[in-house]
N, C-alpha and C. Protein backbone atom coordinates (compact mmCIF):
# COMPACT_ATOMS: atom_id res chain seq x y z
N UNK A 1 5.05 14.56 -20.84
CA UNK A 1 5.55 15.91 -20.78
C UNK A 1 6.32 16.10 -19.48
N UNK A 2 7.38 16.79 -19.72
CA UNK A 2 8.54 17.00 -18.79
C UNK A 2 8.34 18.14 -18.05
N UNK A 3 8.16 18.91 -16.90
CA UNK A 3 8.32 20.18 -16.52
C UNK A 3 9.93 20.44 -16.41
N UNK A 4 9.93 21.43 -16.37
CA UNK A 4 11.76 22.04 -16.73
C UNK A 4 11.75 22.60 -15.35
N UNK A 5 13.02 21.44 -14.94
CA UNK A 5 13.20 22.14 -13.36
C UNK A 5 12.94 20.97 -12.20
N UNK A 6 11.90 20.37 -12.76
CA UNK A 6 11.69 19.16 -12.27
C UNK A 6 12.07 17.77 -12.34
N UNK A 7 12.94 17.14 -11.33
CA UNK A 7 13.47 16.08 -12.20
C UNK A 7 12.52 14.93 -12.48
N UNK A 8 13.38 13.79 -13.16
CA UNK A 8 11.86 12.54 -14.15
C UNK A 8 12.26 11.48 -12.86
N UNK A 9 10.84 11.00 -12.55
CA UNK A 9 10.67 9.94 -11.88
C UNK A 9 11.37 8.92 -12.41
N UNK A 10 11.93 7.89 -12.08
CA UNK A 10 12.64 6.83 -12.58
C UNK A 10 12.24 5.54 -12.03
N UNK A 11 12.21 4.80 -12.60
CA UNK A 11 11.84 3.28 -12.38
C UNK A 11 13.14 2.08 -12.66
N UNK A 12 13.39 1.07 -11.26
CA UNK A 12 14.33 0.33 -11.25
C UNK A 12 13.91 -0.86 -10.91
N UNK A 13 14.38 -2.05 -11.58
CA UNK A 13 14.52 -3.38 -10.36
C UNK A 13 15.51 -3.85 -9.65
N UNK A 14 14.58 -4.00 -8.33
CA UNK A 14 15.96 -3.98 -6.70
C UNK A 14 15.40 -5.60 -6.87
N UNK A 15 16.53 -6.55 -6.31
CA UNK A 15 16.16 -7.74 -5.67
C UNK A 15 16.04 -7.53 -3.95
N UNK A 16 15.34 -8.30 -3.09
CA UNK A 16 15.37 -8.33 -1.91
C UNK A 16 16.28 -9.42 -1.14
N UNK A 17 17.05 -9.13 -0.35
CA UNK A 17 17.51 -10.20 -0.12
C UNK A 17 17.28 -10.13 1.55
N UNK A 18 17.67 -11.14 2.81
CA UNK A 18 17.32 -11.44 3.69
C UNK A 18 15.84 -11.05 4.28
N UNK A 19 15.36 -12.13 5.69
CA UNK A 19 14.25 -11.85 5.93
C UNK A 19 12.90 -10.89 6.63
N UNK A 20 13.42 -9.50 6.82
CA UNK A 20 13.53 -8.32 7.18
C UNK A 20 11.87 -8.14 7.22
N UNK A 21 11.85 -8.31 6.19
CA UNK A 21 10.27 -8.06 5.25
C UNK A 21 9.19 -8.55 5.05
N UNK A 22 9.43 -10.18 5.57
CA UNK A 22 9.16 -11.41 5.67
C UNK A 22 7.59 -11.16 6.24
N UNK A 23 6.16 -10.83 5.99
CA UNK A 23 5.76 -12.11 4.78
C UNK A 23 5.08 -10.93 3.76
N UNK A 24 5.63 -10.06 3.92
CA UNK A 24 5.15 -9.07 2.61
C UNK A 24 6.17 -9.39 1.37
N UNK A 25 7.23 -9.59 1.94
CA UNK A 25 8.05 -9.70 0.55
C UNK A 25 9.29 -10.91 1.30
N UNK A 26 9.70 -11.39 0.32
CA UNK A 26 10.52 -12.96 0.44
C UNK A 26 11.83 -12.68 -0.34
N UNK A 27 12.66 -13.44 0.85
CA UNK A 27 14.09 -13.31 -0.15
C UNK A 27 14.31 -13.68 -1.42
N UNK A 28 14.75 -12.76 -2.20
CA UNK A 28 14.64 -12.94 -3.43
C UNK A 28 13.67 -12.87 -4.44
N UNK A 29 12.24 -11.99 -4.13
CA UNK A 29 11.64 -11.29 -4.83
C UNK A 29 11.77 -9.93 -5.74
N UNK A 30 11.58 -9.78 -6.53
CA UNK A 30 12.37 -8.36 -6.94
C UNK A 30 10.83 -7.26 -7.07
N UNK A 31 11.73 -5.96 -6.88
CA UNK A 31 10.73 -4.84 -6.40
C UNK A 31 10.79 -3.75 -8.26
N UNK A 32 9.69 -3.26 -8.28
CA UNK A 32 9.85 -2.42 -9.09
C UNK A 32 10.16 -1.28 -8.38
N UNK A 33 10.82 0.00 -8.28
CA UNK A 33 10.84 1.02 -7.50
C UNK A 33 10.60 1.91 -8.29
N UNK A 34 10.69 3.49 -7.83
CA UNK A 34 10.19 4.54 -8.27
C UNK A 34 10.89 5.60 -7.58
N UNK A 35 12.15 6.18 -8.21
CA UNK A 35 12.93 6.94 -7.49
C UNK A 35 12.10 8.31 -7.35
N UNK A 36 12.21 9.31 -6.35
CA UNK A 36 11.84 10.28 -6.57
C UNK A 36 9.98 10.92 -6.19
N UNK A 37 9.55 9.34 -5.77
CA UNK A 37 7.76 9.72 -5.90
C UNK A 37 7.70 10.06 -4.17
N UNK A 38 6.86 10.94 -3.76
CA UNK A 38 6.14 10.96 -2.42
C UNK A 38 6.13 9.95 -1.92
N UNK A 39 6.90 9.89 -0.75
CA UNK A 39 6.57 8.73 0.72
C UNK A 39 5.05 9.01 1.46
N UNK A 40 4.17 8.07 1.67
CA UNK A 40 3.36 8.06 2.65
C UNK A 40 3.79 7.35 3.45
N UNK A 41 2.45 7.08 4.93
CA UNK A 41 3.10 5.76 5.96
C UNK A 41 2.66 5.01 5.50
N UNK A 42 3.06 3.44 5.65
CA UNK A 42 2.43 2.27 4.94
C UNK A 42 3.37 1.80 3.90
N UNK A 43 4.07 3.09 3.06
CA UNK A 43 4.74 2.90 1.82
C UNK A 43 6.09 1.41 1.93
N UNK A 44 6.22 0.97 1.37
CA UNK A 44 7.85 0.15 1.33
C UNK A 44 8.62 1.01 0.05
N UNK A 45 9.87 1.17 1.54
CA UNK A 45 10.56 1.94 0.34
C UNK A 45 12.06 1.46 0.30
N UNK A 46 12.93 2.43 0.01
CA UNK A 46 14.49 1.72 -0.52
C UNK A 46 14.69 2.95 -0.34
N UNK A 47 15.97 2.68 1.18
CA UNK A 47 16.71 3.50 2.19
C UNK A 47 18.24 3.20 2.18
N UNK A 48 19.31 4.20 2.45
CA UNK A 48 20.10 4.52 2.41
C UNK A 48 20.22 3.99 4.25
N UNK A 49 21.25 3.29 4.61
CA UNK A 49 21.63 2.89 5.71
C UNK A 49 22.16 3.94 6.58
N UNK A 50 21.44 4.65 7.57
CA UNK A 50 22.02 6.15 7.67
C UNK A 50 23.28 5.90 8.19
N UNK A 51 24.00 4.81 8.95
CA UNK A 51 25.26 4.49 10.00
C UNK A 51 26.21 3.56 8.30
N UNK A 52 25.47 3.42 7.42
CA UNK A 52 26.48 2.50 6.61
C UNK A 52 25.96 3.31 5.15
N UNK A 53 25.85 4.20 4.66
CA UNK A 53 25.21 5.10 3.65
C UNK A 53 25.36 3.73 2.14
N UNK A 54 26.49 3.10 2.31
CA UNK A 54 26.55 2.59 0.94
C UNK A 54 25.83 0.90 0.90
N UNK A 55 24.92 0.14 2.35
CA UNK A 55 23.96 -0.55 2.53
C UNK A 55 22.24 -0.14 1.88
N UNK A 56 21.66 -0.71 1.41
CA UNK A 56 20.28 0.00 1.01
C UNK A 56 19.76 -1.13 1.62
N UNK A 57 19.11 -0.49 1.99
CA UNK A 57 17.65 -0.94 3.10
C UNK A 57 16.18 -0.87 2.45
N UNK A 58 15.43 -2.48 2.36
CA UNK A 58 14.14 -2.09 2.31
C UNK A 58 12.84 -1.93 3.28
N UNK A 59 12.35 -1.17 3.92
CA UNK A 59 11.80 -1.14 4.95
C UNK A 59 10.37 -0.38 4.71
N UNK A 60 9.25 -0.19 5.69
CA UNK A 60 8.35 0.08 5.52
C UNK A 60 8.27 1.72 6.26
N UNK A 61 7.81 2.57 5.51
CA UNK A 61 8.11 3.95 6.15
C UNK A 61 6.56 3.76 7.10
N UNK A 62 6.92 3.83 8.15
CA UNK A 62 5.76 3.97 9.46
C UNK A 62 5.09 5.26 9.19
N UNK A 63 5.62 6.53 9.90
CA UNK A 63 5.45 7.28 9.87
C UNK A 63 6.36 8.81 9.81
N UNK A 64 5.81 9.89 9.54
CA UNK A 64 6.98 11.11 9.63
C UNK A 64 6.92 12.11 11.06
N UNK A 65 8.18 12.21 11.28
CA UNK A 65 8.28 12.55 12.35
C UNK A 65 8.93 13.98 12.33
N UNK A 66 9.25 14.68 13.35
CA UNK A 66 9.42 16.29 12.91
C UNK A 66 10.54 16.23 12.51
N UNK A 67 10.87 17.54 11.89
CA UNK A 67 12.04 17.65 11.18
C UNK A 67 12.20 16.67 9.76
N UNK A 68 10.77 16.03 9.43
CA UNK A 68 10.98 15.55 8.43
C UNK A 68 11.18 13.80 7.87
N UNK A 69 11.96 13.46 9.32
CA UNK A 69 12.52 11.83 9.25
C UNK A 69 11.29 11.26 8.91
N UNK A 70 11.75 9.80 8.61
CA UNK A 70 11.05 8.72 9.21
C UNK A 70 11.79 7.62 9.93
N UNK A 71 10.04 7.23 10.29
CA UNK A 71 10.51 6.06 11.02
C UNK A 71 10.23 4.86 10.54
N UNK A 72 11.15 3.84 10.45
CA UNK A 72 11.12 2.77 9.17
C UNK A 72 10.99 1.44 10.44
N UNK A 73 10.41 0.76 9.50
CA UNK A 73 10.46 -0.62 10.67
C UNK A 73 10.16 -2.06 9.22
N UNK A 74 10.98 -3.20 9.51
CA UNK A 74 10.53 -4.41 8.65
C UNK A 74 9.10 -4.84 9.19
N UNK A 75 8.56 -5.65 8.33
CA UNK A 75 7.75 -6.29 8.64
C UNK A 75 7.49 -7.14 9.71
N UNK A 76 8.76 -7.66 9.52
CA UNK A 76 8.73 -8.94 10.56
C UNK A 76 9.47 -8.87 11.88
N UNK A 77 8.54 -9.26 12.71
CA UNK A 77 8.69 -8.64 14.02
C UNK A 77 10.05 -9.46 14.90
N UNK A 78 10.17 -10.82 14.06
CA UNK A 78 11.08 -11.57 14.89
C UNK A 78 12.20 -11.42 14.19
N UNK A 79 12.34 -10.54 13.18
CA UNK A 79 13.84 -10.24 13.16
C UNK A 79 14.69 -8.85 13.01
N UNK A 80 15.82 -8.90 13.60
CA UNK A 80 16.18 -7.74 14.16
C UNK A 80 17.40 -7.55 12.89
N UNK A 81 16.89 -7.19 11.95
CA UNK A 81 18.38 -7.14 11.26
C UNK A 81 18.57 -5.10 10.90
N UNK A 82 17.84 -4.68 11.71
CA UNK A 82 18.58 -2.64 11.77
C UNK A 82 17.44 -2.56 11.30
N UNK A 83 16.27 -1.58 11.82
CA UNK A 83 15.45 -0.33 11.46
C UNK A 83 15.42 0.50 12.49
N UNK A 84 14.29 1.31 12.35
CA UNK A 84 14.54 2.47 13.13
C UNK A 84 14.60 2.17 14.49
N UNK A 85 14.55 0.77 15.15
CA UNK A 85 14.18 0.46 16.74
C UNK A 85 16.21 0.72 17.25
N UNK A 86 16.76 0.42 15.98
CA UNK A 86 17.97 0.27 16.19
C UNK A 86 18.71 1.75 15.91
N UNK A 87 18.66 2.07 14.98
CA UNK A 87 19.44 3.94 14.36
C UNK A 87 18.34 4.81 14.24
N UNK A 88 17.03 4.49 14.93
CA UNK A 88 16.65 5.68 15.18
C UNK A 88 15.54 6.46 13.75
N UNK A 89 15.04 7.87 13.51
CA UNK A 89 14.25 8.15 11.98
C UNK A 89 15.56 8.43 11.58
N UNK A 90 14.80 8.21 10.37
CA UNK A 90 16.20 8.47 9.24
C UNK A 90 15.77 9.57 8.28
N UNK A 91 16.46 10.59 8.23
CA UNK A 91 16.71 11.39 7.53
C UNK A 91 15.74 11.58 6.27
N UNK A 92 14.77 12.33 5.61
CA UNK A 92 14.14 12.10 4.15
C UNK A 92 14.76 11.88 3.50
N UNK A 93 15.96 12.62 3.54
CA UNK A 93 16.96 12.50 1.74
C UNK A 93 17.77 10.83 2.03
N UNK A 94 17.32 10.31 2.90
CA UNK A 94 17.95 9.16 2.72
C UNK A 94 17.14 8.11 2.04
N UNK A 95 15.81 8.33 1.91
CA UNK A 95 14.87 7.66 1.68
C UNK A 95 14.75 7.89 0.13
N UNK A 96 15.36 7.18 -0.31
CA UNK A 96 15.33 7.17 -2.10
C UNK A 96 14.42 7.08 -2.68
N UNK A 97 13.25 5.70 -2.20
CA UNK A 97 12.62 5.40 -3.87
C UNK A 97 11.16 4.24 -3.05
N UNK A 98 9.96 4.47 -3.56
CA UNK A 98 9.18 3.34 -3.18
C UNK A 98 9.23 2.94 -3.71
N UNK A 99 8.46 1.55 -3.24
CA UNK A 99 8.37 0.34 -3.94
C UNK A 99 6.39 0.34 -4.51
N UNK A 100 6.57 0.49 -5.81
CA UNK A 100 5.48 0.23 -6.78
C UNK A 100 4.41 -1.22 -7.08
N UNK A 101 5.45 -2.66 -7.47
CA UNK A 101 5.11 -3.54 -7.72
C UNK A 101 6.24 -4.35 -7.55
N UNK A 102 6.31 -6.11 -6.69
CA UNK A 102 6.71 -6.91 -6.71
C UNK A 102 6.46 -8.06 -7.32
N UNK A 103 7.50 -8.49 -7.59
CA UNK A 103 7.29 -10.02 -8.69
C UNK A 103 8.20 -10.99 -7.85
N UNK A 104 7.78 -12.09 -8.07
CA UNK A 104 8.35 -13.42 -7.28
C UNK A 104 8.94 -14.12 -8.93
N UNK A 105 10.36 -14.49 -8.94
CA UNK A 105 10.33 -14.98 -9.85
C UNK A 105 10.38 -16.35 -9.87
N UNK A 106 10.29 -17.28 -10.86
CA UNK A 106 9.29 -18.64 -10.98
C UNK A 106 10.96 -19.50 -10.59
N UNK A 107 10.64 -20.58 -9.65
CA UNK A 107 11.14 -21.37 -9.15
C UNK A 107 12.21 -22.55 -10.21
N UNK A 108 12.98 -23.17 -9.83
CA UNK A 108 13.05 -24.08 -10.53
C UNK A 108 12.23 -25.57 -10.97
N UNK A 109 11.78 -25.93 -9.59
CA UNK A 109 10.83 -26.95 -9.49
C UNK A 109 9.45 -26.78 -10.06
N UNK A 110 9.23 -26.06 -10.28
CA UNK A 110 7.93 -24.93 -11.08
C UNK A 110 7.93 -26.02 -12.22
N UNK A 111 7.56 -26.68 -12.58
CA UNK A 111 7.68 -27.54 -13.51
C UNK A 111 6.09 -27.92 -14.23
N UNK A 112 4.75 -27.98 -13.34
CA UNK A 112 3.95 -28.65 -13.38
C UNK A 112 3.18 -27.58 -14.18
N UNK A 113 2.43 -27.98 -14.81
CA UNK A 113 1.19 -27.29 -15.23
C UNK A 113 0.98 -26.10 -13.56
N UNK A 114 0.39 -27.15 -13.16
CA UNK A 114 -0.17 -26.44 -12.11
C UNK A 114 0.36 -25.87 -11.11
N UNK A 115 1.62 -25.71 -10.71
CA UNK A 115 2.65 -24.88 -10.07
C UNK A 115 2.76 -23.87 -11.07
N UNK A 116 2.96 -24.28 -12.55
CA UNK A 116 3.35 -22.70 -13.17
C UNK A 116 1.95 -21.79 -13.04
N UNK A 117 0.74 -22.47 -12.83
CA UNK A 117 -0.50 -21.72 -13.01
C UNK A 117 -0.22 -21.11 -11.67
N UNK A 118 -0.18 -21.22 -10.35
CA UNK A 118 -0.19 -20.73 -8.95
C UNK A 118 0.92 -20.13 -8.90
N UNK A 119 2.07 -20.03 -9.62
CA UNK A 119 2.95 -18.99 -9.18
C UNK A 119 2.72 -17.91 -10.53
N UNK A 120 2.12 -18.00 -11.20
CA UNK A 120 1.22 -16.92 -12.26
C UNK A 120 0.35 -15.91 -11.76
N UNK A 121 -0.61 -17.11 -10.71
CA UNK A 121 -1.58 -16.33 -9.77
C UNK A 121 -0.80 -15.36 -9.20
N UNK A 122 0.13 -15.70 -8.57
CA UNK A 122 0.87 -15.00 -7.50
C UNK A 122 2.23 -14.47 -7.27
N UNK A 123 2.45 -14.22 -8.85
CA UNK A 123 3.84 -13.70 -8.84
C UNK A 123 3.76 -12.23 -8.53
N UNK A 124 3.05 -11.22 -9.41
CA UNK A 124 2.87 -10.12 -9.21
C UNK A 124 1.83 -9.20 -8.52
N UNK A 125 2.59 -8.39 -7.82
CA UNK A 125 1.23 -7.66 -6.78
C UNK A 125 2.00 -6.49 -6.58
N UNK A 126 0.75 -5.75 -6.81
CA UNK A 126 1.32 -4.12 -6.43
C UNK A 126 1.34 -3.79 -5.07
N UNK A 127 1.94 -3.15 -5.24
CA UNK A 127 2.31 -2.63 -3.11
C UNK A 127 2.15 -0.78 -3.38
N UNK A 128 0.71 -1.01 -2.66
CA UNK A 128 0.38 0.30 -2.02
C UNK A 128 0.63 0.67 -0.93
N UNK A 129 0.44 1.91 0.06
CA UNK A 129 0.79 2.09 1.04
C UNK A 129 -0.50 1.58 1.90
N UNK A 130 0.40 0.95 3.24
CA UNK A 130 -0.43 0.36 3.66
C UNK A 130 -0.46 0.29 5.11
N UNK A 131 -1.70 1.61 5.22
CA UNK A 131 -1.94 2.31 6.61
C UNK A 131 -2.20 1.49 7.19
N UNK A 132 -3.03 0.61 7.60
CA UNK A 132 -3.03 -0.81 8.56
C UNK A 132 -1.73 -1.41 9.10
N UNK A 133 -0.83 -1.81 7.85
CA UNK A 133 0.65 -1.87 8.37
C UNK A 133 1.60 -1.26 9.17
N UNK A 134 1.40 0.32 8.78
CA UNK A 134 1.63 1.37 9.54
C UNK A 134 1.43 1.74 11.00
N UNK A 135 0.02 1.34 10.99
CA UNK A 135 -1.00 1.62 12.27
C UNK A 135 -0.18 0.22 13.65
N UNK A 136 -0.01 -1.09 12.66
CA UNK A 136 0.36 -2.19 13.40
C UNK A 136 1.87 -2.16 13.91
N UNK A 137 2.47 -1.72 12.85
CA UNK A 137 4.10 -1.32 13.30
C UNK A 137 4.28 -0.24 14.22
N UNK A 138 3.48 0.69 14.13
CA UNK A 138 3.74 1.61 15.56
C UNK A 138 2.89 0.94 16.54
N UNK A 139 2.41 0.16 16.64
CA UNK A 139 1.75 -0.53 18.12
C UNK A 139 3.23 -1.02 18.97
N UNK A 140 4.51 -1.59 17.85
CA UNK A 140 5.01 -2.77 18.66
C UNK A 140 5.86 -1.81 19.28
């Protein structure tokens, strides 16, 4: 059921590409997203590049800051490829869509019984928000 007035949540698959994110998510994993749902901190979401609007960014929303922003930071600490250490919170309405569930898709070399069983194990995992992450990214 639809409320009238309200728009419909939407669901997409983003691929990830470079190592930003690195070891929550890997180049070339793809994200389920969810346009439209509540940001918490912890969340990974899919951002609008506030200095390049037509770049989308996947980053981890830290926390909210007044006036609404956030402050986004990658995972990975040794690489600097633009979050908020660099342009600063970004805007809410820039902040499009979390990320729901990631899938790793199966390799070519994946060949073996037992490689296809371990990347079975471990293709899909849901991504909740994840206050620990949160808590650790505003330490640095």
């Amino acid at each position: 059921m639809v409320e009238i007035g309200r728009p419909r949540k939407r669901f997409e698959v983003v691929e990830v590409t470079g190592p930003s994110m690195v070891p929550t998510l890997l180049n070339g994993d793809r994200l389920v997203v969810r346009y439209g749902a509540a940001v918490r901190p912890g969340d990974v979401v899919v951002l609008r590049h506030p200095l390049q609007q037509d770049l989308l960014l996947v980053k981890r929303a830290v926390e909210r800051r007044p006036g609404g922003h956030w402050w986004v930071l990658g995972d990975n600490p040794y690489n600097e490829t633009g979050d908020s250490t660099v342009f600063g919170p970004v805007p809410a309405e820039l902040v499009l869509a979390t990320a729901v569930l990631r899938f790793r898709p199966r390799g070519e070399d994946q060949r073996s019984l037992r490689a296809r069983l371990s990347w079975a194990a471990s293709a899909l995992r849901p991504l909740r928000a994840d206050s620990s992450a949160s808590s650790r990214l505003r330490a640095r």
